[in-house]
Protein backbone atom coordinates (compact mmCIF):
# COMPACT_ATOMS: atom_id res chain seq x y z
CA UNK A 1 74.36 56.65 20.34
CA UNK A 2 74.05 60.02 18.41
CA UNK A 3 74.87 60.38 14.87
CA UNK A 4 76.02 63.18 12.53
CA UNK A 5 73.91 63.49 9.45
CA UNK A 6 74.92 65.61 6.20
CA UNK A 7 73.03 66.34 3.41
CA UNK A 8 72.90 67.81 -0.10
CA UNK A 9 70.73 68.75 -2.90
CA UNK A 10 71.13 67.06 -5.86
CA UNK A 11 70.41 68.16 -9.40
CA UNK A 12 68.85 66.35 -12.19
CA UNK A 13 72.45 66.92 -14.05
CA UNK A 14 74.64 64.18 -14.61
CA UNK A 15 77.47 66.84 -13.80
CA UNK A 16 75.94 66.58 -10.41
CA UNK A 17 77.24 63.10 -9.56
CA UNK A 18 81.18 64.50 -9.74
CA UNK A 19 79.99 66.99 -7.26
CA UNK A 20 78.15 64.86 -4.92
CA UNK A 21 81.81 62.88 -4.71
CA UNK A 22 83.82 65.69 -3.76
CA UNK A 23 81.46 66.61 -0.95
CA UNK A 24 81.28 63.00 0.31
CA UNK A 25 85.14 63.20 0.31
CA UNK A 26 84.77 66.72 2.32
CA UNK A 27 82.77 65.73 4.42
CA UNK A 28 84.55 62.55 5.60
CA UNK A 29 87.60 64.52 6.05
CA UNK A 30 85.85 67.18 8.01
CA UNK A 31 84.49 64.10 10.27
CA UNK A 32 88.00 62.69 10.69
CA UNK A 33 88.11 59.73 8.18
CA UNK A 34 91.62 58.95 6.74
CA UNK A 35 90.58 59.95 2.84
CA UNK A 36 93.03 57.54 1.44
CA UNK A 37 91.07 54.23 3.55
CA UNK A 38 89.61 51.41 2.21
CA UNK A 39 85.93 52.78 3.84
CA UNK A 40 86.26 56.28 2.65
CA UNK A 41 87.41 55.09 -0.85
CA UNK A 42 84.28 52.87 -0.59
CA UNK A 43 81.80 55.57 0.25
CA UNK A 44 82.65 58.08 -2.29
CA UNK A 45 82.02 54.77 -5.16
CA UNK A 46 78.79 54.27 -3.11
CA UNK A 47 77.69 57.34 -3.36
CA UNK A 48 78.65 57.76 -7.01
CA UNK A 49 76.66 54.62 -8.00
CA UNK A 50 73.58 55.68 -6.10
CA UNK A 51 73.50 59.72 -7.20
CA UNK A 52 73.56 58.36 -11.01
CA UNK A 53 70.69 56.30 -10.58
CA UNK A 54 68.89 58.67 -8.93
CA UNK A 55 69.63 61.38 -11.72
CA UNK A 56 70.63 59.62 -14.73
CA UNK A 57 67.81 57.00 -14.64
CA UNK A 58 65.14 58.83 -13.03
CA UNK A 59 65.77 62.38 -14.54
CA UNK A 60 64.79 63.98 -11.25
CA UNK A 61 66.69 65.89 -8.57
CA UNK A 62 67.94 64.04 -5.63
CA UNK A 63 69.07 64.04 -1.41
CA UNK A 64 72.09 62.76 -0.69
CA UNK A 65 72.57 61.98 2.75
CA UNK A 66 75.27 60.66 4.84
CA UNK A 67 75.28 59.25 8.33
CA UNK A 68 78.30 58.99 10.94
CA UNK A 69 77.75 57.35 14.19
CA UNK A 70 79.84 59.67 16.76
CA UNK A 71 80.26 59.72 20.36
CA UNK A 72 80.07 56.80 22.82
CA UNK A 73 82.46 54.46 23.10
CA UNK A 74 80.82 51.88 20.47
CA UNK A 75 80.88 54.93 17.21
CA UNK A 76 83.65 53.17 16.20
CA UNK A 77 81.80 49.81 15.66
CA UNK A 78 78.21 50.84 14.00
CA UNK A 79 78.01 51.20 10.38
CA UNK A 80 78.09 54.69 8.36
CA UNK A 81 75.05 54.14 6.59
CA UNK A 82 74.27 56.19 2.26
CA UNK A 83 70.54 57.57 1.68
CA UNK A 84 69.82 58.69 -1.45
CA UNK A 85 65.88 60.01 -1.76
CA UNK A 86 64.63 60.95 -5.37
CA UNK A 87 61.41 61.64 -6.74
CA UNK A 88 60.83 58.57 -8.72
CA UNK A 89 58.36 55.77 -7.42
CA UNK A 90 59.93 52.84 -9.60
CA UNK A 91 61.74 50.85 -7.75
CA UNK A 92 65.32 50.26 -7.94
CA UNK A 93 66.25 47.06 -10.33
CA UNK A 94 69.44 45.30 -10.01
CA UNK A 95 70.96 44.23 -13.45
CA UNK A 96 73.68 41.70 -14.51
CA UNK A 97 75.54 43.70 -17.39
CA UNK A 98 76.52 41.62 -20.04
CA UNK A 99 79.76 41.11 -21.11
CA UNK A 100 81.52 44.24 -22.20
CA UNK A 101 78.63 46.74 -21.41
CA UNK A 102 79.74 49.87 -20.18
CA UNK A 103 76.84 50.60 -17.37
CA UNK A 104 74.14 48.17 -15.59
CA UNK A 105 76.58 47.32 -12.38
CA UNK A 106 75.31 49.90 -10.07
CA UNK A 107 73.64 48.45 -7.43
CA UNK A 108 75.56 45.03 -8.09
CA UNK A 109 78.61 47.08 -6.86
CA UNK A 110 76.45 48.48 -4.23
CA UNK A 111 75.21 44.92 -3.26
CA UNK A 112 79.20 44.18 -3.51
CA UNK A 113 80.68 46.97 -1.59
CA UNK A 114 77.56 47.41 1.27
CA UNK A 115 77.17 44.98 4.44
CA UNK A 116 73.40 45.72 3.33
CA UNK A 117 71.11 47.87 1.35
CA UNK A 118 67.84 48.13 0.76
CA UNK A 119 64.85 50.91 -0.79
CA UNK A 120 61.55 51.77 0.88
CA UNK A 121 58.88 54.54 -0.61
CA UNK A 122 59.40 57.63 0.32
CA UNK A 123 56.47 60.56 -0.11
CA UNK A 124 55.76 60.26 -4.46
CA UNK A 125 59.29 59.03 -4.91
CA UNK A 126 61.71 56.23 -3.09
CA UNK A 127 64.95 56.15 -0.94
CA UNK A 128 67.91 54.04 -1.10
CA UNK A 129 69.56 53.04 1.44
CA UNK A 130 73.24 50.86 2.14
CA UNK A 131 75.23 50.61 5.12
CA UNK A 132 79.15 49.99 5.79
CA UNK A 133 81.07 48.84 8.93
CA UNK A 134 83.62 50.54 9.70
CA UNK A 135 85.62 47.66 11.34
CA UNK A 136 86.69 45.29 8.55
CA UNK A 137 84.13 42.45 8.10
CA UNK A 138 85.32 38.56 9.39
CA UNK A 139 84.39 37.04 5.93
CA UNK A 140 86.85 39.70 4.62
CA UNK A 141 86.48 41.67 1.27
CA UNK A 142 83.79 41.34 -1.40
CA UNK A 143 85.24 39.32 -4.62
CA UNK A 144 84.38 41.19 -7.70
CA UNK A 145 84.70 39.61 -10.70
CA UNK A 146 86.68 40.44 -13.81
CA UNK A 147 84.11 43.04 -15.34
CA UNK A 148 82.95 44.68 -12.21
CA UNK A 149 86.99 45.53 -11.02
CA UNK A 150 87.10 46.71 -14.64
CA UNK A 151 84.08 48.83 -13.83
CA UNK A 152 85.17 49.94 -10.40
CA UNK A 153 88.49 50.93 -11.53
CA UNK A 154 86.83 53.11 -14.71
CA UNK A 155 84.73 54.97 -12.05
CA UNK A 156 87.70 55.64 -9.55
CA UNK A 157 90.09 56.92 -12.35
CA UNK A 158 87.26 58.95 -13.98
């Protein structure tokens, strides 16, 4: 199996996180994903969560990678997987935001969204990982909550 692997500097700007989308959404398009699918749609909130937390909550500059299976005749079923490498050693922390809170749901719509993530040390700082299958999953779509499709649909318009 070979796979095509993109990546991008990241700054430690929270400007940097509305960039980081519209590459992801480039660079889907330029490997022939449909930029109006469920996956692709998916990705680009993937990525969003995981470039803020590398640069809003660490305050250091970031890799963003992304990587496509292609060629072979099973491409279509392995899963595009999100890397995002930062300079920060603390690892990631999963919160439950209460209520009406406007952030903390990051990595629970990560955790949501992904088949599976994860985070492993990296040099002096970490990288997080999360993978998607392309082919729809048998148990079918995650079920968000109330306040996390309130979230999701905050980040998508904005």
């Amino acid at each position: 199996m070979q796979v095509l692997q993109v990546q991008i500097a990241v700054e430690a700007d929270p400007a940097e996180v509305g960039r980081a989308r519209r590459w992801t959404r480039s660079r889907l398009s330029g490997c022939g994903f449909d930029p109006d699918a469920a996956l692709a749609e998916t990705l680009v909130l993937v990525v969003s969560e995981l470039v803020t937390n590398a640069v809003v909550h660490t305050g250091n500059p970031a890799v963003l990678c992304l990587q496509f299976p292609v060629g072979g005749d099973d491409a279509d079923r392995r899963p595009v997987r999100v890397e995002v490498a930062d300079a920060s050693e603390r690892p990631p922390r999963p919160r439950h935001a209460p209520g009406e809170a406007t952030n903390g749901r990051g990595l629970e719509l990560v955790e949501n969204l992904c088949d599976r993530w994860g985070w492993f040390p990296d040099g002096q700082g970490k990288r997080v990982w999360c993978e998607i299958e392309r082919e729809p999953r048998e148990s079918g779509p995650p079920v968000l909550d109330a306040e996390a499709m309130l979230t999701l649909q905050q980040l998508l318009v904005g």
